[in-house]
C-alpha atoms as a PDB file:
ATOM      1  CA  UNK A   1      24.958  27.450   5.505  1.00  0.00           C
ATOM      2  CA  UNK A   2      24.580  25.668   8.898  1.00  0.00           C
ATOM      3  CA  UNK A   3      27.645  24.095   8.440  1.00  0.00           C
ATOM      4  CA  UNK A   4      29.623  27.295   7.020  1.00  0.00           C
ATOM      5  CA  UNK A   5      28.139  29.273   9.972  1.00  0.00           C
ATOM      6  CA  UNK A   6      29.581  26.749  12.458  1.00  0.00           C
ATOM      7  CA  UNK A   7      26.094  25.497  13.404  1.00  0.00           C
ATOM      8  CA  UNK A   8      24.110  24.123  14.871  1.00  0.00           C
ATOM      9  CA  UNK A   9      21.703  26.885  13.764  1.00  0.00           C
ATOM     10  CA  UNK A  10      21.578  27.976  10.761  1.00  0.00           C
ATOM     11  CA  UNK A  11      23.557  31.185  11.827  1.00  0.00           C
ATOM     12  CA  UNK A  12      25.581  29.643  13.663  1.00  0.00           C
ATOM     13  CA  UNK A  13      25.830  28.712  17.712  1.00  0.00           C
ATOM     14  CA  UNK A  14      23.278  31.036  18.698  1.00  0.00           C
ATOM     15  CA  UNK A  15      19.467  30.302  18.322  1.00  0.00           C
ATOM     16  CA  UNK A  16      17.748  33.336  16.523  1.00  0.00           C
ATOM     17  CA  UNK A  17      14.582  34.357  15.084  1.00  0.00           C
ATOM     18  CA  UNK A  18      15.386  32.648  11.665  1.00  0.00           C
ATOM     19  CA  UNK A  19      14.957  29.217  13.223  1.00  0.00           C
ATOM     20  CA  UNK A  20      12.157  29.854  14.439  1.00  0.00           C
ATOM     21  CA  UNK A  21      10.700  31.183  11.382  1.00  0.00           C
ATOM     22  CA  UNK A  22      12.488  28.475   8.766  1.00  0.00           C
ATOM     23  CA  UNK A  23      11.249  25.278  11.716  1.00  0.00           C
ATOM     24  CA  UNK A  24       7.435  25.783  10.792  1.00  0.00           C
ATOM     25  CA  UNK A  25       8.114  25.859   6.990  1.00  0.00           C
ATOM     26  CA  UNK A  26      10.209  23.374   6.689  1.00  0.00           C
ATOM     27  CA  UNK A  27       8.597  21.026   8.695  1.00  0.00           C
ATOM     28  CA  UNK A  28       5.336  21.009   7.042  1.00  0.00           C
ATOM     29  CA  UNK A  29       7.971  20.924   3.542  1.00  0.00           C
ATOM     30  CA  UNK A  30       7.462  16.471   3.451  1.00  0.00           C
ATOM     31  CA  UNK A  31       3.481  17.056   4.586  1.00  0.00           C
ATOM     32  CA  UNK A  32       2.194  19.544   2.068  1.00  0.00           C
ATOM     33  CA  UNK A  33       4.821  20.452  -0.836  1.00  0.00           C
ATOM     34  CA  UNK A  34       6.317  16.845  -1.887  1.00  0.00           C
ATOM     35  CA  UNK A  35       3.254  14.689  -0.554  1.00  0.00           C
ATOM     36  CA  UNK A  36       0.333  17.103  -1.420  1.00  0.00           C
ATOM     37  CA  UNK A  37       1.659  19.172  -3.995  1.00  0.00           C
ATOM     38  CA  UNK A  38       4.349  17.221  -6.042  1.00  0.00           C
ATOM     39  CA  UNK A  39       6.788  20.178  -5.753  1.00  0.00           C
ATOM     40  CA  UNK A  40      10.118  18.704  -5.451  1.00  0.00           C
ATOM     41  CA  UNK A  41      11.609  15.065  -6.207  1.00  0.00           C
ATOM     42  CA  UNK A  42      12.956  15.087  -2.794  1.00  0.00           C
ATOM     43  CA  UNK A  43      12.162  14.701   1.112  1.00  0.00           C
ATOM     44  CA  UNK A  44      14.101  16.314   3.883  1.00  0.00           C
ATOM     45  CA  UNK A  45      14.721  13.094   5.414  1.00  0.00           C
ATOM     46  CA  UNK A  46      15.915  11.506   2.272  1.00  0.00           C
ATOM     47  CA  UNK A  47      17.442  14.095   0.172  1.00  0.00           C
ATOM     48  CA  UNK A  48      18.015  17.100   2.614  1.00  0.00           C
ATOM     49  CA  UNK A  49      20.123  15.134   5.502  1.00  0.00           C
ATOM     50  CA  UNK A  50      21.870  18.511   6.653  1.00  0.00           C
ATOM     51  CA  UNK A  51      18.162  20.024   7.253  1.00  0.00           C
ATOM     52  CA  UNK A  52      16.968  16.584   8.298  1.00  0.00           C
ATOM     53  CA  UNK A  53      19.462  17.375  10.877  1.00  0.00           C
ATOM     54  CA  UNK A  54      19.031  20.731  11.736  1.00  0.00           C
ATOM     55  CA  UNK A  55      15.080  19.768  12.220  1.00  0.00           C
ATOM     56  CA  UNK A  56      15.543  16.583  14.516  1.00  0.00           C
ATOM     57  CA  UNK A  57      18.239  19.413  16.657  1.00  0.00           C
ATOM     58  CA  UNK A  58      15.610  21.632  17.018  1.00  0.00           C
ATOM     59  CA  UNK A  59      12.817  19.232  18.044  1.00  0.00           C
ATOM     60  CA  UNK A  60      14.769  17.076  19.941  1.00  0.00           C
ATOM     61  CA  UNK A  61      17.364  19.511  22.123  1.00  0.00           C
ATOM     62  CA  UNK A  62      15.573  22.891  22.152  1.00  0.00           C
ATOM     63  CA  UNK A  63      12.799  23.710  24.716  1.00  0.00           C
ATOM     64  CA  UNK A  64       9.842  24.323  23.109  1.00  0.00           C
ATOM     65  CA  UNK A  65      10.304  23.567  19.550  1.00  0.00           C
ATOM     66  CA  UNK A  66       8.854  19.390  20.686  1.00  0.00           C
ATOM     67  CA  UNK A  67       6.487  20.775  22.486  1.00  0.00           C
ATOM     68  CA  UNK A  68       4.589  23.098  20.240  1.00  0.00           C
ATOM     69  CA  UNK A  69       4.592  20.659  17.596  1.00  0.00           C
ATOM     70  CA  UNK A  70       1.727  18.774  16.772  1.00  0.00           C
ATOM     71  CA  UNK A  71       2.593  16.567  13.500  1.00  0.00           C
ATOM     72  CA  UNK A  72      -0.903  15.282  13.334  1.00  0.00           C
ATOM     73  CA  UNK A  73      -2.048  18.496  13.405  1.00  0.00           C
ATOM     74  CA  UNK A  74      -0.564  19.271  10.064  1.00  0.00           C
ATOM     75  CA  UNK A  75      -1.502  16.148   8.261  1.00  0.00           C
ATOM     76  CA  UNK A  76      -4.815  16.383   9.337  1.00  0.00           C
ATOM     77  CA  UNK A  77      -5.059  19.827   8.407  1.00  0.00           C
ATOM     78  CA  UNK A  78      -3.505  19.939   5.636  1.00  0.00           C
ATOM     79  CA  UNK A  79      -5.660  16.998   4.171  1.00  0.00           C
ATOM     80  CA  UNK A  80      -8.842  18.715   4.969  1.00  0.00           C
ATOM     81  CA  UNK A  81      -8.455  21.937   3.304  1.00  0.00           C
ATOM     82  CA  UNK A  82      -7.015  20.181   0.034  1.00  0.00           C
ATOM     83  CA  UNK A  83      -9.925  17.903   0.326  1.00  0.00           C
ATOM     84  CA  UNK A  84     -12.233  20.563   0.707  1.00  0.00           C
ATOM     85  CA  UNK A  85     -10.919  22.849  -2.530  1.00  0.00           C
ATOM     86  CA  UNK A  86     -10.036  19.327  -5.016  1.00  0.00           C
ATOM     87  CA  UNK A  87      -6.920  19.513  -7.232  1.00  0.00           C
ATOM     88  CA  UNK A  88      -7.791  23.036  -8.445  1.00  0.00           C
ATOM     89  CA  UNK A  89      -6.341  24.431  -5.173  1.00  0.00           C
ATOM     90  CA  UNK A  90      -2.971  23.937  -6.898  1.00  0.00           C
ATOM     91  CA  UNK A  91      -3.762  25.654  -9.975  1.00  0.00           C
ATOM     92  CA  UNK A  92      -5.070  28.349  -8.138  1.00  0.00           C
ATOM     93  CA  UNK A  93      -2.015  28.660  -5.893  1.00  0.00           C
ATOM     94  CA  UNK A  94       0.362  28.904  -8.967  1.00  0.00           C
ATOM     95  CA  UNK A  95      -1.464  30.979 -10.878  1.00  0.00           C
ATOM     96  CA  UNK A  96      -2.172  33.917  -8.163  1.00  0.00           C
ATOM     97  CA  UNK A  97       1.725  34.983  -8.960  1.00  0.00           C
END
């Protein structure tokens, strides 16, 4: 899409609300869904290299993007409130479909 669009967003050259929207999910996607949650045999950084690229744009070129992220943040986080609820926390999250 990024590409298709003419990037470097994913709509193309302009910035718009879908980046900043699609930033936060992906960028906990390595933290919480492969590491945490075992839901895909892939990373971004590995497997995803035209998101991996789209992601390091955004952090690295865009105002504000660097400086409202706070990776340790979302390990930390993220650790404490699986640790807190065990391993049913996935069950639970798949089943409330």
């Amino acid at each position: 899409m990024i590409r298709k669009n003419g990037g470097p967003y994913r709509l193309g050259e302009h910035l718009t609300r879908l980046e900043i929207l699609a930033y936060a999910t992906a960028l906990r996607f390595n933290f919480v869904y492969v590491q945490r949650f075992k839901c895909n045999l892939g990373t971004i950084r590995g497997d995803y290299p035209v998101v991996h690229e789209w992601l390091k744009n955004l952090y690295h070129n865009v105002y504000g993007f660097k400086q409202t992220t706070d990776f340790k943040h979302i390990k930390e986080n993220v650790s404490s409130i699986c640790a807190n609820r065990g391993s049913s926390m996935v069950l639970k999250f798949c089943d409330s479909t």
